[in-house]
C-alpha atoms as a PDB file:
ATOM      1  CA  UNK A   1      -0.005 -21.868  -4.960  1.00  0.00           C
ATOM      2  CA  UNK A   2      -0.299 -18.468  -3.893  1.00  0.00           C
ATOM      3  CA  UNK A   3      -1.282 -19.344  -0.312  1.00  0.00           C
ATOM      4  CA  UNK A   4       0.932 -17.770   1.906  1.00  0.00           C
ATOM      5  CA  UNK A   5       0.968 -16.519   5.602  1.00  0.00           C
ATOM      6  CA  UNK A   6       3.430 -13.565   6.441  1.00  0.00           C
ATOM      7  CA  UNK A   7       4.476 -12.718   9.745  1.00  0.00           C
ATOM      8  CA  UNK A   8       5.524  -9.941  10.973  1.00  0.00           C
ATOM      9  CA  UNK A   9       5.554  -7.038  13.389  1.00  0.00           C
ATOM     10  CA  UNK A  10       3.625  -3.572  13.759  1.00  0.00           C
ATOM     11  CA  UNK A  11       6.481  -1.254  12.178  1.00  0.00           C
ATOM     12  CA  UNK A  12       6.375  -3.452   8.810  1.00  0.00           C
ATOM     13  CA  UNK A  13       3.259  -4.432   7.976  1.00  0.00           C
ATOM     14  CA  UNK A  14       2.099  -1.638   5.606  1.00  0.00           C
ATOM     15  CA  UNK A  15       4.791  -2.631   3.148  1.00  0.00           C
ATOM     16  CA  UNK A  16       4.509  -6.014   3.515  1.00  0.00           C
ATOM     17  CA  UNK A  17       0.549  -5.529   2.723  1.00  0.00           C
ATOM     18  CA  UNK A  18       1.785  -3.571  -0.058  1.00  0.00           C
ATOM     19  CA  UNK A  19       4.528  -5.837  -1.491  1.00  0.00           C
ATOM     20  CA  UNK A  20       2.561  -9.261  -1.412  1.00  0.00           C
ATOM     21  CA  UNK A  21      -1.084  -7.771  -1.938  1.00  0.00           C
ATOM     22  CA  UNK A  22      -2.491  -8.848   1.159  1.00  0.00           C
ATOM     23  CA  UNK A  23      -5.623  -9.943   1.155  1.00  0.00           C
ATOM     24  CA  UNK A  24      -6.554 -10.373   5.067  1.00  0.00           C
ATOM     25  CA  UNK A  25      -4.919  -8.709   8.140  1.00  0.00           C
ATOM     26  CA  UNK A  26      -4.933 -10.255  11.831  1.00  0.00           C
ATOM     27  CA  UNK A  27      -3.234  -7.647  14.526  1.00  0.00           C
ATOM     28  CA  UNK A  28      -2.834  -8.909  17.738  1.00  0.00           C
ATOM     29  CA  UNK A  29      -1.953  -5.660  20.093  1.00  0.00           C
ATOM     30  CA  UNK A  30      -2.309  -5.086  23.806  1.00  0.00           C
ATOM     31  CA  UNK A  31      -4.824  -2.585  25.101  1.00  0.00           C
ATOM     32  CA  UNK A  32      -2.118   0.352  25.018  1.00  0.00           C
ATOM     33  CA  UNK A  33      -1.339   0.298  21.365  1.00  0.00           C
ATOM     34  CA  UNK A  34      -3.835   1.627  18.896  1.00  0.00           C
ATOM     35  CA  UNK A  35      -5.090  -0.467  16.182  1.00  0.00           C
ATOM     36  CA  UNK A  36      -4.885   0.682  12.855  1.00  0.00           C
ATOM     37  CA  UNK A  37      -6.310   0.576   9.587  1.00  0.00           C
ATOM     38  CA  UNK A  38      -3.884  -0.409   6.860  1.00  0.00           C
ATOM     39  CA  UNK A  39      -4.470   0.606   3.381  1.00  0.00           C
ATOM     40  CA  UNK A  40      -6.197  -1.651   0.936  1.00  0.00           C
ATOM     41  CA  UNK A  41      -7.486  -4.058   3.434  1.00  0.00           C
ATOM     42  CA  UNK A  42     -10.881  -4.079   3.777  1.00  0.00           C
ATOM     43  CA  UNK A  43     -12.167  -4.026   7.425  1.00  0.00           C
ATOM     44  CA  UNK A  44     -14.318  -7.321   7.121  1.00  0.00           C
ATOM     45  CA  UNK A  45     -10.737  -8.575   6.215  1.00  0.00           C
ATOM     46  CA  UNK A  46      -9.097  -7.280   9.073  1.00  0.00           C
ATOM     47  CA  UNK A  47      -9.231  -8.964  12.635  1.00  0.00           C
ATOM     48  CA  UNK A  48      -8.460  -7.383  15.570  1.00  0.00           C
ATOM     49  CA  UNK A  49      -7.635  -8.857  18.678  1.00  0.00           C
ATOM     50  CA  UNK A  50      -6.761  -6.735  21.922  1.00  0.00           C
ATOM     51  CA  UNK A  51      -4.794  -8.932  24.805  1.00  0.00           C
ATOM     52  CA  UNK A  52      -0.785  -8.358  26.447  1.00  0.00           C
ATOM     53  CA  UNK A  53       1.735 -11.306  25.387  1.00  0.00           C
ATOM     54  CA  UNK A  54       0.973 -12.797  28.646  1.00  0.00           C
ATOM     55  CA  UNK A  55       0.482 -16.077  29.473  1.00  0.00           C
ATOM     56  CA  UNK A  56      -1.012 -16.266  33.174  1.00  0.00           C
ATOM     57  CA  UNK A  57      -3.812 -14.176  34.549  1.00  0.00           C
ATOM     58  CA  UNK A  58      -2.060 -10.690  36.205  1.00  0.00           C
ATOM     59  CA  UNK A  59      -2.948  -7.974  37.795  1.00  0.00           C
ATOM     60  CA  UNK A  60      -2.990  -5.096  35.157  1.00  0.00           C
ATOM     61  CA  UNK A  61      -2.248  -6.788  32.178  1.00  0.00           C
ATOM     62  CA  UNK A  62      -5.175  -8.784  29.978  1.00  0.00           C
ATOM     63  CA  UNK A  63      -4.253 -12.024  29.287  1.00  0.00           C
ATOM     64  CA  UNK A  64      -5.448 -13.718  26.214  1.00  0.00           C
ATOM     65  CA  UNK A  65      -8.915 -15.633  26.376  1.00  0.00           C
ATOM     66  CA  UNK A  66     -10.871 -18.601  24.674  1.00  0.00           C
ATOM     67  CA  UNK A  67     -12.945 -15.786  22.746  1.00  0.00           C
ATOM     68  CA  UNK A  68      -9.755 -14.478  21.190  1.00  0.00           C
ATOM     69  CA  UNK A  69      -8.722 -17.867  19.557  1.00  0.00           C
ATOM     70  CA  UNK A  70     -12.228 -18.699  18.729  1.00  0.00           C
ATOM     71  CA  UNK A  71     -12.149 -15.616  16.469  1.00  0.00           C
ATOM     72  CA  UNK A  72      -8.731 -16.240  15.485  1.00  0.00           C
ATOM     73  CA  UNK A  73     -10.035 -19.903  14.447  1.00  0.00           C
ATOM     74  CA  UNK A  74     -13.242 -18.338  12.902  1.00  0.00           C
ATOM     75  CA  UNK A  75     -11.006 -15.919  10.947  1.00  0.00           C
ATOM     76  CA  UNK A  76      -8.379 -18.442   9.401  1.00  0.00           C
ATOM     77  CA  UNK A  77     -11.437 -20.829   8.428  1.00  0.00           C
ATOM     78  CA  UNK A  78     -12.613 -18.052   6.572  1.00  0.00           C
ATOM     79  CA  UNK A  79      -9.955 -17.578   4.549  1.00  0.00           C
ATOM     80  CA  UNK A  80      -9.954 -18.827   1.109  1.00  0.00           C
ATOM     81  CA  UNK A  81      -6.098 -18.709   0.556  1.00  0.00           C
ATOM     82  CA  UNK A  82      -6.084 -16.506  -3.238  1.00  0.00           C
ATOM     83  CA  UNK A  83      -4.105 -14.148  -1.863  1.00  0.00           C
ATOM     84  CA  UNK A  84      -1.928 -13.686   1.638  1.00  0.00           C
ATOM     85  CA  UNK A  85      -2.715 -13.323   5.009  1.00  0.00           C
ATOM     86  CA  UNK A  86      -0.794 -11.309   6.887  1.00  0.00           C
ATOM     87  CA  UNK A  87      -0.568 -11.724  11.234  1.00  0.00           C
ATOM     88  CA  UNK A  88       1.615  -9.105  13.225  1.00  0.00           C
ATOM     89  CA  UNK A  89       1.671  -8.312  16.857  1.00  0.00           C
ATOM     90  CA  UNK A  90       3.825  -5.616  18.329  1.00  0.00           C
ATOM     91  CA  UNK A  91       7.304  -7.235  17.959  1.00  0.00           C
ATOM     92  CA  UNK A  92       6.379 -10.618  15.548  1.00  0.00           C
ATOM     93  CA  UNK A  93       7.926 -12.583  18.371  1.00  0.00           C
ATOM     94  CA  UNK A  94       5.155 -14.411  20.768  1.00  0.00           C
ATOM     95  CA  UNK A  95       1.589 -13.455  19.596  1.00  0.00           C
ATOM     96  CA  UNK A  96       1.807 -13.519  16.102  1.00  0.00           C
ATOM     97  CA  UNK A  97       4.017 -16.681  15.937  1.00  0.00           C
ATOM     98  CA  UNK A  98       1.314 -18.548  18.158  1.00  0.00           C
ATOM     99  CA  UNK A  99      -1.069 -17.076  15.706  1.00  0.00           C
ATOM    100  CA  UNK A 100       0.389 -18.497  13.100  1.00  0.00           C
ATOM    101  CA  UNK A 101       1.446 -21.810  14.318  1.00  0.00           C
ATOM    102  CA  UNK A 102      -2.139 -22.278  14.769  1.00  0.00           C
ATOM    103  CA  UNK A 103      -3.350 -21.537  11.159  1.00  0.00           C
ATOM    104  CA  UNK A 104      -0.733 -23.909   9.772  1.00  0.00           C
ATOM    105  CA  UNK A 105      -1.838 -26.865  12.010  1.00  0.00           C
ATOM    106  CA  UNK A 106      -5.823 -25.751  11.190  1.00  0.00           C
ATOM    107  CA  UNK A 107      -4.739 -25.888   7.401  1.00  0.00           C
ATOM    108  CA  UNK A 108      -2.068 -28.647   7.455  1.00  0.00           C
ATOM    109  CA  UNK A 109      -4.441 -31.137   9.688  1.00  0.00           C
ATOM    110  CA  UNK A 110      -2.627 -34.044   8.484  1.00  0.00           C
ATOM    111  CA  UNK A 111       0.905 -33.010   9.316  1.00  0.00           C
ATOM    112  CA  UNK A 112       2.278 -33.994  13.026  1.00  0.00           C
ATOM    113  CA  UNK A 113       2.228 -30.725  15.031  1.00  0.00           C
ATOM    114  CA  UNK A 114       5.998 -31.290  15.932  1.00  0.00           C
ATOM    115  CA  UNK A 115       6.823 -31.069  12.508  1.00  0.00           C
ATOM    116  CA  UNK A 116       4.425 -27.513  12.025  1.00  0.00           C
ATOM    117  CA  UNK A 117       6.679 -26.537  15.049  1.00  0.00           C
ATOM    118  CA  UNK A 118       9.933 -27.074  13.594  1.00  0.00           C
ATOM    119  CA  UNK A 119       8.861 -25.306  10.677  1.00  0.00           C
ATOM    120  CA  UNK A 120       8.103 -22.369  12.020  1.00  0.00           C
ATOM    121  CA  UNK A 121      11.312 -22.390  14.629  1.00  0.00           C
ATOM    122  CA  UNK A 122      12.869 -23.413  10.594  1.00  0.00           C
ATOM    123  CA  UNK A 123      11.736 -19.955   9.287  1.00  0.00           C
ATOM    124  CA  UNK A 124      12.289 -17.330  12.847  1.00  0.00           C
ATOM    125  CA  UNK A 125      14.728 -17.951  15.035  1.00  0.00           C
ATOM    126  CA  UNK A 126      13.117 -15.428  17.450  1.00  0.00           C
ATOM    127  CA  UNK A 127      10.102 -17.265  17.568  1.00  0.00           C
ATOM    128  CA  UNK A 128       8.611 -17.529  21.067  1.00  0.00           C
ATOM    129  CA  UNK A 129       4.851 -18.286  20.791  1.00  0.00           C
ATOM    130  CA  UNK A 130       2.259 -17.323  23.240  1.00  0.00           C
ATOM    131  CA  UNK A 131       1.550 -20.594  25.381  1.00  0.00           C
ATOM    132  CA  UNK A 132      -1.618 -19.569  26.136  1.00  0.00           C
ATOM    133  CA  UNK A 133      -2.967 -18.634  22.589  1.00  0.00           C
ATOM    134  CA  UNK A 134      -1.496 -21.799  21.672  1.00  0.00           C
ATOM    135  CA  UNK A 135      -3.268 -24.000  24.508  1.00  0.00           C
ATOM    136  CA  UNK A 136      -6.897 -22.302  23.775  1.00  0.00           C
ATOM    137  CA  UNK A 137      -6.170 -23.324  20.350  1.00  0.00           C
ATOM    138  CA  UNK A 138      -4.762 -26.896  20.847  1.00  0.00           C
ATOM    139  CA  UNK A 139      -8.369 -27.128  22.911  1.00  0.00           C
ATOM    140  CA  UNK A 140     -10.913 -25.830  20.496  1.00  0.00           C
ATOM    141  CA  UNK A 141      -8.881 -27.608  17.530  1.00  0.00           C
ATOM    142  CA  UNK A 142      -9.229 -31.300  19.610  1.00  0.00           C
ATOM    143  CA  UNK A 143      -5.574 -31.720  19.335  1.00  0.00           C
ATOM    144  CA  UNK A 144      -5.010 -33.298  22.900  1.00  0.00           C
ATOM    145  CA  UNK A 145      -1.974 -31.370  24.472  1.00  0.00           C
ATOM    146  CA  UNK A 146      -0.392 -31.852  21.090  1.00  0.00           C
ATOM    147  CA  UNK A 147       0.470 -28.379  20.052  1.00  0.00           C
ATOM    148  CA  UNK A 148       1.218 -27.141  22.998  1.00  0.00           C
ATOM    149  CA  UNK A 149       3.656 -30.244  23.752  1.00  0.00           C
ATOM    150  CA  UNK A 150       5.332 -29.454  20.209  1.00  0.00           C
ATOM    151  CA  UNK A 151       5.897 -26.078  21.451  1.00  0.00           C
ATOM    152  CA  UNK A 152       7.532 -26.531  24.275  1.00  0.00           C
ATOM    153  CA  UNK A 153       9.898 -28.852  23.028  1.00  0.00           C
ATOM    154  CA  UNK A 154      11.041 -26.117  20.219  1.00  0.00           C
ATOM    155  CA  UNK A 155      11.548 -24.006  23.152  1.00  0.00           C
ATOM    156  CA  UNK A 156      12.283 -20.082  23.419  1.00  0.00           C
ATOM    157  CA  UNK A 157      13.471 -18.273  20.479  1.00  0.00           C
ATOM    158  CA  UNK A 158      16.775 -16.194  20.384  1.00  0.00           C
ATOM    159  CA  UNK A 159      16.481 -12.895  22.163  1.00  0.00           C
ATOM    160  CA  UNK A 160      15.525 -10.032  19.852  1.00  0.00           C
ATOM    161  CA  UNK A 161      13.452  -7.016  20.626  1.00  0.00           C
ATOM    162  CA  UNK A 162      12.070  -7.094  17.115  1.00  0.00           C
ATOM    163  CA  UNK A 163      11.387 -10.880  15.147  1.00  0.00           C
ATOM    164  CA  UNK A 164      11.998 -10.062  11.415  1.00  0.00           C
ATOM    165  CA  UNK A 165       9.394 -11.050   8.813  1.00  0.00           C
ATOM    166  CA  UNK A 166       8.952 -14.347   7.687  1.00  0.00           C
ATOM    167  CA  UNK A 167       6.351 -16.260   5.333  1.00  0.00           C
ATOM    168  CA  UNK A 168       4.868 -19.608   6.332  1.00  0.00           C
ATOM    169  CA  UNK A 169       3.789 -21.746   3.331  1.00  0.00           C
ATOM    170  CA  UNK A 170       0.425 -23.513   4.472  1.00  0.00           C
END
């Protein structure tokens, strides 16, 4: 079907909205980067979460919380998959991916999470999700450990200061 998730970061999501008629935005920026409207996304469609790709409390930098993936959660429920959603951070490396990873194993609840994992390492190389995103998730989703233990085993992605795009197929 037409259910898609592309991932990507800042510097292409415009076209990407553009090209596969996005239908719901989630940015993931830290507190120093504006968020921005992108055209033909309606703003009830567009969720905006503000943390740094940490994964540890530290001085100066906000680290992700429990709020943040609750609305993330609240956000992908809502979704009724007719047309894509798009999820970007700054470099479409470590937020979005952990983003991501979490909307396939909300929508694919019968596949093992090891398996979601290796997808996604499957389709970005540079994949390094945010542990922390990913452990609020695996709580509030009742999946044990599971996802986060799936995501350590795929381990860091391959350097890159930039991930490039990639689609997810829930």
């Amino acid at each position: 079907g037409a259910a898609m998730i592309i991932v990507c970061g800042l510097h292409a999501v415009q076209e990407l909205v553009d090209t596969h008629a996005v239908g719901r935005v989630v940015s993931l920026l830290g507190p120093d980067t504006p968020h921005q409207a992108f055209n033909n996304i309606l703003a009830e469609q567009h969720l905006k979460l503000t943390f740094h790709d940490v994964v540890e409390m530290m001085d100066g930098f906000s680290a992700p919380r429990a709020t943040d993936a609750e609305k993330l959660i609240e956000f992908i429920e809502g979704w009724d998959q007719s047309r894509p959603m798009l999820i970007h951070c700054w470099a479409g490396i470590s937020r979005s991916t952990a983003s991501a990873y979490t909307a396939l194993c909300m929508l694919r609840p019968s596949v093992d999470e090891e398996e979601l994992a290796q997808e996604l390492r499957a389709a970005s190389p540079s994949a390094t999700p945010n542990r922390l995103i990913v452990s609020y998730a695996d709580a509030l989703l009742g999946r044990n450990g599971r996802m986060s233990r799936a995501i350590e085993k795929i381990g860091r992605g391959e350097n890159a200061y930039l991930g490039k795009p990639f689609v997810l197929r829930p």
